[in-house]
Each structure stands twice: as structure tokens, then as C-alpha cells.
Protein backbone atom coordinates (compact mmCIF):
# COMPACT_ATOMS: atom_id res chain seq x y z
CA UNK A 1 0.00 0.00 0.00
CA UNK A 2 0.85 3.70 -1.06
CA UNK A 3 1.09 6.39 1.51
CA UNK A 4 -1.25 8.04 -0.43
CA UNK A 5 -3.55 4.47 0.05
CA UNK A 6 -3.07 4.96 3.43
CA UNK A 7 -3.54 8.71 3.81
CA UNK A 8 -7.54 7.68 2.61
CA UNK A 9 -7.47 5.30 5.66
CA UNK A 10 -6.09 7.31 7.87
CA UNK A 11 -5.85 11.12 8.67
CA UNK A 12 -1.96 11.04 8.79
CA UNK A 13 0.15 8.32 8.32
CA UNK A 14 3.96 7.81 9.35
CA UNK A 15 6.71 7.91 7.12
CA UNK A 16 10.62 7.26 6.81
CA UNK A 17 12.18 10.33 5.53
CA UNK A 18 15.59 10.47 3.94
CA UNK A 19 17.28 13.30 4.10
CA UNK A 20 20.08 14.82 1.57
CA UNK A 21 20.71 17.21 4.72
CA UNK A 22 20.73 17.61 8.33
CA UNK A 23 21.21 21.35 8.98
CA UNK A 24 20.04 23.21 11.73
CA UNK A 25 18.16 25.34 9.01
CA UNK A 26 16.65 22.85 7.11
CA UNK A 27 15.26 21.09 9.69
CA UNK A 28 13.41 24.03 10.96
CA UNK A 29 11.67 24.23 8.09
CA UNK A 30 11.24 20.40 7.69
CA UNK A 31 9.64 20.18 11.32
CA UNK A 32 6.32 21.90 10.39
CA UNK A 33 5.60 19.83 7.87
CA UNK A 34 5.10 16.56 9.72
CA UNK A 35 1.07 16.34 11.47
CA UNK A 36 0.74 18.67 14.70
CA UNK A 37 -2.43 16.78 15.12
CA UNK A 38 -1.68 14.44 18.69
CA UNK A 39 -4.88 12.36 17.64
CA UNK A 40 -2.60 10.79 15.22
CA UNK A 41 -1.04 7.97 15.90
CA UNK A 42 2.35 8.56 15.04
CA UNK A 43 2.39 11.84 16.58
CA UNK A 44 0.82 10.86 19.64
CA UNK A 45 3.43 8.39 19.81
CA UNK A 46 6.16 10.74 19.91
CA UNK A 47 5.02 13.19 21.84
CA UNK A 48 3.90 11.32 24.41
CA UNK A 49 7.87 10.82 25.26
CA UNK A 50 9.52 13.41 23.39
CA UNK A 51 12.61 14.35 24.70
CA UNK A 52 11.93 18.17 24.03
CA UNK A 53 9.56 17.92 26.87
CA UNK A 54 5.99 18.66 25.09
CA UNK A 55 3.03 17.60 26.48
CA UNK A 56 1.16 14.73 25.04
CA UNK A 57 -1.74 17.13 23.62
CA UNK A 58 1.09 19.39 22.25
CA UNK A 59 -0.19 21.03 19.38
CA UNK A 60 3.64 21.60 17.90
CA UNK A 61 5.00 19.16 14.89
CA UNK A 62 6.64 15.95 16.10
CA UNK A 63 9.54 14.78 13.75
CA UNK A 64 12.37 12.71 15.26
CA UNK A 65 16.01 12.76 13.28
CA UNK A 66 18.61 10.01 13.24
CA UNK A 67 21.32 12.01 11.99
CA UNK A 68 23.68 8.81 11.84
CA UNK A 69 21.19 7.24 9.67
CA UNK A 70 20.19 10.24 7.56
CA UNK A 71 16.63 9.60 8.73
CA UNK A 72 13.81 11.60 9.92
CA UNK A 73 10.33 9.76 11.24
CA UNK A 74 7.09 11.29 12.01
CA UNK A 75 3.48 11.10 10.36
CA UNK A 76 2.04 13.31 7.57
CA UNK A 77 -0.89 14.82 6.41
CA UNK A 78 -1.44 14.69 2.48
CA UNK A 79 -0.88 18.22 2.39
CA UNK A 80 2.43 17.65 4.76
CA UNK A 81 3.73 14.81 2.50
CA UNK A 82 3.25 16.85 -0.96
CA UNK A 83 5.13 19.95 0.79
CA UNK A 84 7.74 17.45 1.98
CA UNK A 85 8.55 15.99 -1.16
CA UNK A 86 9.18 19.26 -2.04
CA UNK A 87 11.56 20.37 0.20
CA UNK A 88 15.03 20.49 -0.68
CA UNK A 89 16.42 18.76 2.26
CA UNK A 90 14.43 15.28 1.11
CA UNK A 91 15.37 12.30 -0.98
CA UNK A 92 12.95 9.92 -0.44
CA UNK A 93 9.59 9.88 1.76
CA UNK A 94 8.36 5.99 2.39
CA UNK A 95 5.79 4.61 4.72
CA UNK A 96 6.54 3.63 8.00
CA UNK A 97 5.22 0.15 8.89
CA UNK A 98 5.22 -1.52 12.31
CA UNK A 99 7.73 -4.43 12.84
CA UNK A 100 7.08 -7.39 14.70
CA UNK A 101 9.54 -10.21 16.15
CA UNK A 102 10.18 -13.27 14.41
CA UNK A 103 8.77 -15.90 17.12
CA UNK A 104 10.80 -18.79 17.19
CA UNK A 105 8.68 -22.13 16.05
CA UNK A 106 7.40 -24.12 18.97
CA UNK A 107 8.66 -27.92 19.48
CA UNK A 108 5.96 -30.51 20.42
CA UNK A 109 7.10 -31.69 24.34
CA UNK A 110 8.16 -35.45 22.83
CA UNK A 111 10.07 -33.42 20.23
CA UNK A 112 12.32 -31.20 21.93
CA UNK A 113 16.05 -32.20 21.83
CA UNK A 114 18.69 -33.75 24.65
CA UNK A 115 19.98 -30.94 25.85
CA UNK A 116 23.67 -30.26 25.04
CA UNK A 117 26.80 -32.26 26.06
CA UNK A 118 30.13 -30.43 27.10
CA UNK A 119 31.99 -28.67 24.44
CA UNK A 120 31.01 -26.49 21.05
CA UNK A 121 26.57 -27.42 20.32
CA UNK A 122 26.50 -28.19 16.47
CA UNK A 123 25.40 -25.19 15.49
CA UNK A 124 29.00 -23.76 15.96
CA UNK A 125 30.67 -26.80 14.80
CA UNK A 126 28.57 -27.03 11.91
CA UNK A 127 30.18 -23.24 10.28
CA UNK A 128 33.23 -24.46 11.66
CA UNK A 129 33.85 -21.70 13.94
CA UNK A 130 35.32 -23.69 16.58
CA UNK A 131 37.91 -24.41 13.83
CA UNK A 132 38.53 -20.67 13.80
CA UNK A 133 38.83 -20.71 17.35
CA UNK A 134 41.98 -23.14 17.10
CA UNK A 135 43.23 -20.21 15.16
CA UNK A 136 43.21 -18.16 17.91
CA UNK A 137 40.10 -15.79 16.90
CA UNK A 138 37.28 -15.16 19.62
CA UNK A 139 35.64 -12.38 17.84
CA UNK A 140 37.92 -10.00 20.35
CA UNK A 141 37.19 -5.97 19.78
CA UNK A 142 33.92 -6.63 17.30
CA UNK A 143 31.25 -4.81 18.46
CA UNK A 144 27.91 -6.83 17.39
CA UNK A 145 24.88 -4.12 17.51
CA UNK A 146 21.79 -6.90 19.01
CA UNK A 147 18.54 -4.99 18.48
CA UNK A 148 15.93 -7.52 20.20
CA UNK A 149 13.91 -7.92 23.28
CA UNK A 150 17.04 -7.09 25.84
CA UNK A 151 19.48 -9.14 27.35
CA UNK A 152 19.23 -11.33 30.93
CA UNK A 153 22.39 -9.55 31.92
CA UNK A 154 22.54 -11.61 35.16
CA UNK A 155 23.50 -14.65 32.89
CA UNK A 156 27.13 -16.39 33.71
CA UNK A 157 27.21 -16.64 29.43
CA UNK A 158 26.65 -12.84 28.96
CA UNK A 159 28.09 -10.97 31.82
CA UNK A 160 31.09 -10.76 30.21
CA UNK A 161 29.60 -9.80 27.04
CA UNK A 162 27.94 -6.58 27.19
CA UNK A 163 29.79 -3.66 26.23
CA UNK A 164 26.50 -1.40 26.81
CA UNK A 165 23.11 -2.43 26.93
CA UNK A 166 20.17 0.39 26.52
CA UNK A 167 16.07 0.49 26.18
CA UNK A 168 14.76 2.54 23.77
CA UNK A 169 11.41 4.52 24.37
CA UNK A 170 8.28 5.14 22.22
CA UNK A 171 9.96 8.40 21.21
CA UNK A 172 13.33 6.96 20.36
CA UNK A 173 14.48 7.96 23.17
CA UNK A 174 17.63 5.90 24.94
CA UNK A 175 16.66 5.14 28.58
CA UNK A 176 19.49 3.42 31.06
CA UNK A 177 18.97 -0.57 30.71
CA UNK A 178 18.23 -2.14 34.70
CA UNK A 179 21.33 -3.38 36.85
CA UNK A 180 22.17 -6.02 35.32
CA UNK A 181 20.09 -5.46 31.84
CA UNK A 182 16.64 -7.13 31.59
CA UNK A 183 14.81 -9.51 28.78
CA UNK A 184 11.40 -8.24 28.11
CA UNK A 185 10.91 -11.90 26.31
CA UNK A 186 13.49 -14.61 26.44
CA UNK A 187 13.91 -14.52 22.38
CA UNK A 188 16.99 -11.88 23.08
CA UNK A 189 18.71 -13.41 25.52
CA UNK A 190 18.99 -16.83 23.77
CA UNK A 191 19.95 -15.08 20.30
CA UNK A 192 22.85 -12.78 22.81
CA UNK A 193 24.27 -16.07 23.62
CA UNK A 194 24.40 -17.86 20.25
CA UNK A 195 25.98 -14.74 19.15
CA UNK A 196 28.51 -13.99 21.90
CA UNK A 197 28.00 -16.14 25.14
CA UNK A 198 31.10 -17.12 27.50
CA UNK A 199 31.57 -21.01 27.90
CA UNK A 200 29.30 -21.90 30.63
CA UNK A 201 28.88 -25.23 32.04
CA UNK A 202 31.36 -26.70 29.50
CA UNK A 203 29.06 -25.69 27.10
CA UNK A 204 30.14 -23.69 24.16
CA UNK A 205 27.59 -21.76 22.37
CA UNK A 206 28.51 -18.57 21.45
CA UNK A 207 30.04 -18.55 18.21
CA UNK A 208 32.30 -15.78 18.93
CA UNK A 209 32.94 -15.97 22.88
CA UNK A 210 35.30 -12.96 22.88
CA UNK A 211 32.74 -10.45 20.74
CA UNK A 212 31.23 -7.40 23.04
CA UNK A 213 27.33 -6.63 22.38
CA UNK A 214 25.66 -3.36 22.21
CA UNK A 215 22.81 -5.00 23.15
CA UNK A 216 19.31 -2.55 22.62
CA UNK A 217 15.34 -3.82 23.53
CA UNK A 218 13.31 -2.51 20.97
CA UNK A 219 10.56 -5.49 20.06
CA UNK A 220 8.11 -5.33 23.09
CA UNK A 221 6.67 -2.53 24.18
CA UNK A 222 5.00 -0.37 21.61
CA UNK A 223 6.12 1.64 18.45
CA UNK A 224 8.89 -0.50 17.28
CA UNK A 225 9.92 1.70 14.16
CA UNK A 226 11.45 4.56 16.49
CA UNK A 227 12.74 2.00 18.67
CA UNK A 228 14.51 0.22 15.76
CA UNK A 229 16.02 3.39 14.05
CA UNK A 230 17.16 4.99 17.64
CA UNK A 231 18.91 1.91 18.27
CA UNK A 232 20.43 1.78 14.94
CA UNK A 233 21.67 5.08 15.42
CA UNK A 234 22.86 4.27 18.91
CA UNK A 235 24.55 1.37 17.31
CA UNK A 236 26.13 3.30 14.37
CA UNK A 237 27.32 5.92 17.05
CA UNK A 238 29.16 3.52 19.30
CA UNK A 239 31.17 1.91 16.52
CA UNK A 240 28.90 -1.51 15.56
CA UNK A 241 30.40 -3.69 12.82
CA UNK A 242 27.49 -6.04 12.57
CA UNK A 243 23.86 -5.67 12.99
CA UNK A 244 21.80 -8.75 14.25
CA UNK A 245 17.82 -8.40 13.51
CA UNK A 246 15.32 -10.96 13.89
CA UNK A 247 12.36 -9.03 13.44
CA UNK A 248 10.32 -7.60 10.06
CA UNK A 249 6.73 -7.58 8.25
CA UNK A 250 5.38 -10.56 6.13
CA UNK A 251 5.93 -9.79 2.30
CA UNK A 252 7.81 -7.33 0.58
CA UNK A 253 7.98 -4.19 1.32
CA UNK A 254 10.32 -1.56 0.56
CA UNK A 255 10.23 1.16 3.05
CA UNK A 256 13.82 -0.43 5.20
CA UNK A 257 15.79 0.05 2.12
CA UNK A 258 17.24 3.43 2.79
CA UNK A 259 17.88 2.61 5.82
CA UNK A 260 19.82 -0.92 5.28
CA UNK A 261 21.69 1.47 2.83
CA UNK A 262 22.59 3.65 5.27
CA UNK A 263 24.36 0.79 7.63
CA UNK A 264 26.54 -0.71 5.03
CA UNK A 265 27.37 2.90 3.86
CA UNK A 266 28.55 3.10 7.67
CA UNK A 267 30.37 -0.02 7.62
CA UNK A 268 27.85 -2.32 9.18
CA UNK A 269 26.56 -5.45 8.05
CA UNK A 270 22.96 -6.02 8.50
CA UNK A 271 22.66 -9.47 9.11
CA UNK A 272 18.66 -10.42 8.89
CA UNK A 273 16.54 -13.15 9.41
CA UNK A 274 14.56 -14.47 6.72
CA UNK A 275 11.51 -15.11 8.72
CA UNK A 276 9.47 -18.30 9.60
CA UNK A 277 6.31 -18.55 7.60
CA UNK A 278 8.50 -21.53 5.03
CA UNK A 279 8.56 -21.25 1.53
CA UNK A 280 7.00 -18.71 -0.84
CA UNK A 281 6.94 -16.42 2.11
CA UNK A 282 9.88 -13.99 3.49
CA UNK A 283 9.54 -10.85 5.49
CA UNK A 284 11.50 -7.76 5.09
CA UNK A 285 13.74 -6.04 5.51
CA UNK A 286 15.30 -9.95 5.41
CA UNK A 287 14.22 -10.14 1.91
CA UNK A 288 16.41 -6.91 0.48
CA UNK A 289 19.11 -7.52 -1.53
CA UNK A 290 21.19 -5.22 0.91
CA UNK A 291 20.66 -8.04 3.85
CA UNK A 292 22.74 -10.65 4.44
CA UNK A 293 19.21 -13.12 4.60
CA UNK A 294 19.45 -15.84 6.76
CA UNK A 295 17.17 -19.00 7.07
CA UNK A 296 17.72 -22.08 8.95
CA UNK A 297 19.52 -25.70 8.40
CA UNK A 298 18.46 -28.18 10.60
CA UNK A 299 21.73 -30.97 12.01
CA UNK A 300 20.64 -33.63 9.45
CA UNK A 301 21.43 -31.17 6.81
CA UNK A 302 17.66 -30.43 5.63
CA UNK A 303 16.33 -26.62 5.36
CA UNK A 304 13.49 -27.12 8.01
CA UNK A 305 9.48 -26.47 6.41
CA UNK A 306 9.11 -23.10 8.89
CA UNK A 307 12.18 -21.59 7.29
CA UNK A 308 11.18 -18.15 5.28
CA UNK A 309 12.49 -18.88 1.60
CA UNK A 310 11.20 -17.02 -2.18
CA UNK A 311 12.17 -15.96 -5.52
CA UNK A 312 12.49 -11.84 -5.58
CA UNK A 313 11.13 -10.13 -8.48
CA UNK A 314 14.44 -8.71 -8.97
CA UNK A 315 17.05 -8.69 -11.11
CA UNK A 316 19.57 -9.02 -8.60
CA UNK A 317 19.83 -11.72 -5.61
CA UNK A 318 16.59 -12.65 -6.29
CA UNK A 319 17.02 -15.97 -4.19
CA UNK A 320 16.04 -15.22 -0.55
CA UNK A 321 17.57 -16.46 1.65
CA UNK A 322 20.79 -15.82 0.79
CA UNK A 323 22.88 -18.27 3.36
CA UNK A 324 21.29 -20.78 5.40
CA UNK A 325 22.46 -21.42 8.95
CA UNK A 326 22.25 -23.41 12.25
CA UNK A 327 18.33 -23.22 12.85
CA UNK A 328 16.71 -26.27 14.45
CA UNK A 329 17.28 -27.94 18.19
CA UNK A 330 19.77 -24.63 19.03
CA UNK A 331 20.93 -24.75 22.64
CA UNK A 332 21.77 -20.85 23.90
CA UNK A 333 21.14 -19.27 26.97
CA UNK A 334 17.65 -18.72 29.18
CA UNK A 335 16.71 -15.85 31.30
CA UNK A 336 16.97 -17.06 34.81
CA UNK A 337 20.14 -18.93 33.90
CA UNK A 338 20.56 -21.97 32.13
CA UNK A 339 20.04 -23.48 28.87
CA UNK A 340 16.77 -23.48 26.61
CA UNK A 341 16.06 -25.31 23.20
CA UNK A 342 14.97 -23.09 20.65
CA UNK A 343 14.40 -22.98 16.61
CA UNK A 344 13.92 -20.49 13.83
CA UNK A 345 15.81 -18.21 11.43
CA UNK A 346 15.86 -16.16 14.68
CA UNK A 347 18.23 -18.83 15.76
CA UNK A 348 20.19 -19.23 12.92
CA UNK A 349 21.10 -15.32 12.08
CA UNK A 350 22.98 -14.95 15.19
CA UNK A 351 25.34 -17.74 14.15
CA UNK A 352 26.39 -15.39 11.10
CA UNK A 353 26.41 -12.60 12.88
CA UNK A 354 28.78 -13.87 15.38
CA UNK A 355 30.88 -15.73 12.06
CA UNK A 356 31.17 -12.35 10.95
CA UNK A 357 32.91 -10.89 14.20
CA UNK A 358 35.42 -13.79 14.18
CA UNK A 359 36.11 -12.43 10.51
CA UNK A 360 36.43 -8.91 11.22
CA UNK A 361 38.65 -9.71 14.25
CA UNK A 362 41.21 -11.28 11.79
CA UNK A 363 40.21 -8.65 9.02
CA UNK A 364 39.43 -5.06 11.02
CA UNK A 365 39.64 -3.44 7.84
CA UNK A 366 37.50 -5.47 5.75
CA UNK A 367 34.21 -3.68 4.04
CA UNK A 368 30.90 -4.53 4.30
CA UNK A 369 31.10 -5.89 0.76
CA UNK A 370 34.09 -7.83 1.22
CA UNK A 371 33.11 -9.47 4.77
CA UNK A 372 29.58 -10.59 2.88
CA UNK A 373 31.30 -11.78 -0.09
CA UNK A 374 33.92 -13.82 1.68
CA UNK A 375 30.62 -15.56 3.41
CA UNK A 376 28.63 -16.10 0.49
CA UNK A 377 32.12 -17.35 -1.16
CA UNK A 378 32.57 -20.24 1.47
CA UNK A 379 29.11 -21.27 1.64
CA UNK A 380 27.48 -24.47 -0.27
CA UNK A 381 24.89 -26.63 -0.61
CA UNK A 382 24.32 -30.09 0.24
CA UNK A 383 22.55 -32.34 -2.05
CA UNK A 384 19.34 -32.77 0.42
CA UNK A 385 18.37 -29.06 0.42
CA UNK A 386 17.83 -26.96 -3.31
CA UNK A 387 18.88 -23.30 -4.04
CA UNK A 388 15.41 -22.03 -3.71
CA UNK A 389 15.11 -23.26 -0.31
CA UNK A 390 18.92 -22.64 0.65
CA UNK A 391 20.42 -19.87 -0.99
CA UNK A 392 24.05 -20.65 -1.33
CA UNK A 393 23.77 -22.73 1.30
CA UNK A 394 26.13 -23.57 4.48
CA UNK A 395 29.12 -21.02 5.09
CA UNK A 396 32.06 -22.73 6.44
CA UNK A 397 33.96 -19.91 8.51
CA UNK A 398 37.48 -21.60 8.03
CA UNK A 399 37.21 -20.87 4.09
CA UNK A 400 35.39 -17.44 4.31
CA UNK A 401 38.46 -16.60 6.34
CA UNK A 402 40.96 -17.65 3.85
CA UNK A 403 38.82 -15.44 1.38
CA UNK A 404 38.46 -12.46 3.28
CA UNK A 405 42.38 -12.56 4.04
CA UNK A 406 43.01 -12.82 -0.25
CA UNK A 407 40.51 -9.96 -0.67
CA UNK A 408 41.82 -7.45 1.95
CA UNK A 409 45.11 -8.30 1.00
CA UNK A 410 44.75 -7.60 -2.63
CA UNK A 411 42.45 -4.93 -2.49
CA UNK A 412 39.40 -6.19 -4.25
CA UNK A 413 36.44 -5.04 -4.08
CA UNK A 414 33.35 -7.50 -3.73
């Protein structure tokens, strides 16, 4: 749907704004165009925590800015949005639309897996990462941005793993995380530890066990695009190198790609799951071409029936997803403490995004392009799962390494 589709519905509607320029001067003249009305529900939203201190019935324009991003958010009249696309500091205006987590896929009791013996779980085995750790990588000084429901900071696997940990308001507004930081869920907790949890128990789990999280909650709790984009931002200003994200809308839409162009421009990799409604059916932004998509591969080798897979009506990397990864029967932390059994492309992203912190601790000056493309390089396919299903299939972190290393070295660009 249009914004002008939804601007019928609707008396505003909120949009994504990219802007060509953050002055002090253009944005005072930007500003009045978003809706003043506080019946809205975007500006409502915002001014009901708006760090300019406005009361919730504030008749003034509400427009927040992510400067880092080059992004502005707010809702608009029809008479707003024609001025706006107008006005010289705008490139693009797009429709906001609400994100939602990507639930993990429930196991039947008689189902669920024996829970993990000592040593690496087969999901880090299976990318070979413990193969990397022999080399002597841990994933030390990578900062991994991990946008989800918080972090059970409490937990012997993640102590050691936060580098800062933040909640972000309905206003986009950063608000100190509790003493030790807090899961508003459990789903960002276990993804943390898959990504960059200590050895606990003899159990190995993290893929990169020496990686530092800026960890951000931003699913529960209510207007999840300004959530999102502050923590982006936040992300982006504290020096992330990979961005984990397990959350999106069902189908395509297109209103994330400015904004997964404005992370790689800034050096991060946007590592996405591909959602879990199986094939024929991704959600985005997991399904752009400027996400490293990730589905899931169960231990027998198959791409499990929940994983998100489809053909893009697009010239380029039409295949989504584009890697598969450790997805089914993954072992990772539990808020509380412990171990608990989950599965999803949830699950499997955080595997990549931890493989990609081992590779930027060996390669610190690797690009965005060459980090993906040294993935995508290693990965393949086994003959039970099929490109449509699989993407390029498995990465194997011992070979992306060696390709990484020949890239950097010579120069090439991906």
C-alpha cells in the first residue's frame, strides 16, 4: 500500500524520511511539515515521550532525526507529505510500517532435543567456527549491535559480554537498561548467547565468545519503528560492525531500504533473518538484496518447512535467503540462567552474525562488501536441500576466512 492508500485510511500516516541534509536550518523548516495533530497515531506516539519535553496534547510538529542514519520519522498529512517531497532537504519519503519479532517455532514436548553435552553445540561446529577458534580468533574488539527484546544480563554466558546495553522509548528515546540489563521476552537473551556467550557449564555456544554486544530492547513494548532506528543510530554511534535483527513484516515491502543502505554505507553489516512462515513467504527487511538473509539448516542437513524462503522479483539476488544457517534444536542461553532449546531463522542469524565478528577480528579493515562476499564465497549446498530453499547454502567460517584474508590483501572489491 501507497502512503497516499493509506492517507484515505487514515488522517496522517507515518513515514521514513531520507534526508540529503541535516542542517540546523533545514530542519526548521522540515519540522512543520510533519502532522501537529496528537490524535494521530504517530504523533501521539512521539510526543507522548519526546525528549523536548511537550506535552502529550502538544499542538507543535513531532519529527524525530537520526542524523547517523540520515533519517527523519514522524506522520504526515497529504498536504504535509506533498510539501515534503518538495523540500530540498528530502530524498525519499516511504511509509513507515510496524515491525514485529520473528517468534521462534514451537517444538511438540516429545520433540524437543537432549539438551547439550560439554563442548562447542553443532550449530558452531557445523560453520566451523570452533575451527577458527583453534586459530586463535574469539571475535575479540567486534562490536555486534543486538537490536531484540534485551538481554538477561545476570546470565554467567553474557556478563562478560555486554559492552552497553540500553532500552529505547516510544519516542526513540535511549533510557538506562536495569542493573544487570533485563529480557522483556526470552527470544533476546537466547539469540545474545548464540551470538557472543562465555563457555558456561562446558558448554560452548557462542560462536564468537570474545565479541562485546551493544545489546538494545526494541521489540516489546509499543512503536517498534522509532525504537529500531534509535537503536540503529545508537549502534552506528558507538562503533557496531554487525547488525543482528530478527524481526520484520510478512511480504515485501520496501520502506527499510534506505535505511539498510545507510548501515553498510557506515560499515555495518545487516545481518537479517529471513523469517518463519517456510517457503514462498519472506519478510522484510530480510528479503532486500542489501541483507545478508538468513534462514535455517536443521543438524541432518535439511532446510526445516518453517524456514522463510522465495524468488524476488528482482534482477539481482533474487534468491532469498541468501545463506542458510544453524536453525533447528539450538541450545543458547535462558533468562533465569541456564540453557533453553529453541528454533527459527531467529536462531540461525545470530550464528552469522557472530561468524562475521570472528572475521572482522582477523580482518578489522575489511568492508561490508568484502566481509559478505567472503561468506557467500565459502558457503554451499548439500545435495538434500535446493537453491530455492537454501540460498548458497552452508558457510564454512574456516574458508570465508581464507577469502576475506586474499581480498583485503589484494584490495578487491566484492
Amino acid at each position: 500500500m501507497s502512503i497516499e492508500e493509506t492517507l484515505t485510511y487514515r488522517k496522517a500516516a507515518g513515514v521514513l524520511v531520507r534526508l540529503s541534509s541535516t542542517t540546523a536550518k533545514d530542519m526548521s523548516t522540515l519540522a512543520p511539515l510533519f502532522d501537529s495533530d496528537a490524535g494521530s497515531r504517530g504523533a501521539m506516539l512521539m510526543a507522548a515521550s519526546s525528549s523536548r519535553g511537550k506535552r502529550k496534547n502538544s499542538p507543535e510538529p513531532q519529527m524525530l532525526v537520526f542524523a547517523k542514519l540520515g533519517i527523519a520519522y514522524g506522520a504526515v498529512t497529504q498536504e504535509g507529505l506533498e510539501a515534503m517531497r518538495r523540500h530540498p532537504a528530502v530524498a525519499a519519503v516511504k511509509e513507515a510500517n510496524s515491525l514485529r519479532m520473528i517468534r521462534p517455532v514451537p517444538y511438540l514436548a516429545a520433540a524437543e532435543p537432549s539438551k547439550p553435552g560439554p563442548g562447542p553445540t553443532w550449530g558452531v561446529r557445523a560453520i566451523k567456527a570452533d575451527a577458527m577458534w583453534a586459530q586463535g580468533l574469539s571475535g575479540a574488539g567486534v562490536l555486534v549491535a543486538h537490536l531484540d527484546t534485551g538481554i538477561d544480563g545476570a546470565h554467567p554466558m553474557l556478563e562478560a559480554a555486554i559492552e552497553r546495553a540500553a532500552v529505547f522509548d516510544l519516542g526513540g528515546q535511549e533510557r538506562k537498561a536495569s542493573t544487570p540489563p533485563t529480557d522483556s521476552d526470552e527470544h533476546g537473551t537466547h539469540t545474545a548467547g548464540t551470538i557472543a556467550g562465555r563457555p558456561y557449564k562446558k558448554v560452548q555456544a557462542g560462536v564468537a565468545p570474545g565479541a562485546k554486544l551493544l545489546t538494545a530492547e526494541v521489540i516489546e513494548g509499543g512503536d517498534s519503528i522509532a525504537r529500531v532506528l534509535a537503536a540503529m543510530n545508537w549502534a552506528l554511534l558507538n562503533g557496531a560492525r554487525v547488525l543482528n535483527l530478527s524481526l520484520g513484516w510478512p511480504t515485501y515491502t520496501d520502506s527499510f531500504l534506505m535505511i539498510l543502505d545507510a548501515l553498510r554505507a557506515n560499515e555495518c553489516l545487516p545481518v537479517i533473518a529471513s523469517g518463519n512462515e517456510g517457503e514462498g513467504a519472506t519478510r522484510s527487511p530480510g528479503n532486500y538484496a542489501q541483507a545478508l538473509s538468513v534462514g535455517a539448516v536443521s543438524e541432518a542437513g535439511q532446510v526445516p518447512l518453517f524456514s522463510g524462503s522465495e524468488i524476488m522479483k528482482r534482477d539481482v539476488d533474487s534468491i532469498v535467503p541468501d545463506i542458510v544457517a544453524p536453525g533447528d534444536g539450538i541450545w543458547s542461553a535462558a533468562v533465569g540462567g541456564g540453557f533453553k532449546v529453541m528454533r527459527g531463522t531467529s536462531m540461525a542469524t545470530p550464528h552469522i552474525s557472530g561468524l562475521a565478528a570472528l572475521l572482522l577480528e582477523a580482518e578489522p579493515k575489511a568492508t561490508v562488501s568484502q566481509l559478505e562476499q567472503a561468506v557467500f564465497a565459502s558457503a554451499a549446498r548439500s545435495k538434500k536441500v535446493v537453491e530455492t530453499r537454501a540460498g548458497r547454502g552452508l558457510p564454512d567460517g574456516v574458508k570465508a576466512l581464507q577469502i576475506l584474508q586474499d581480498l583485503v590483501s589484494t584490495g578487491a572489491a566484492a
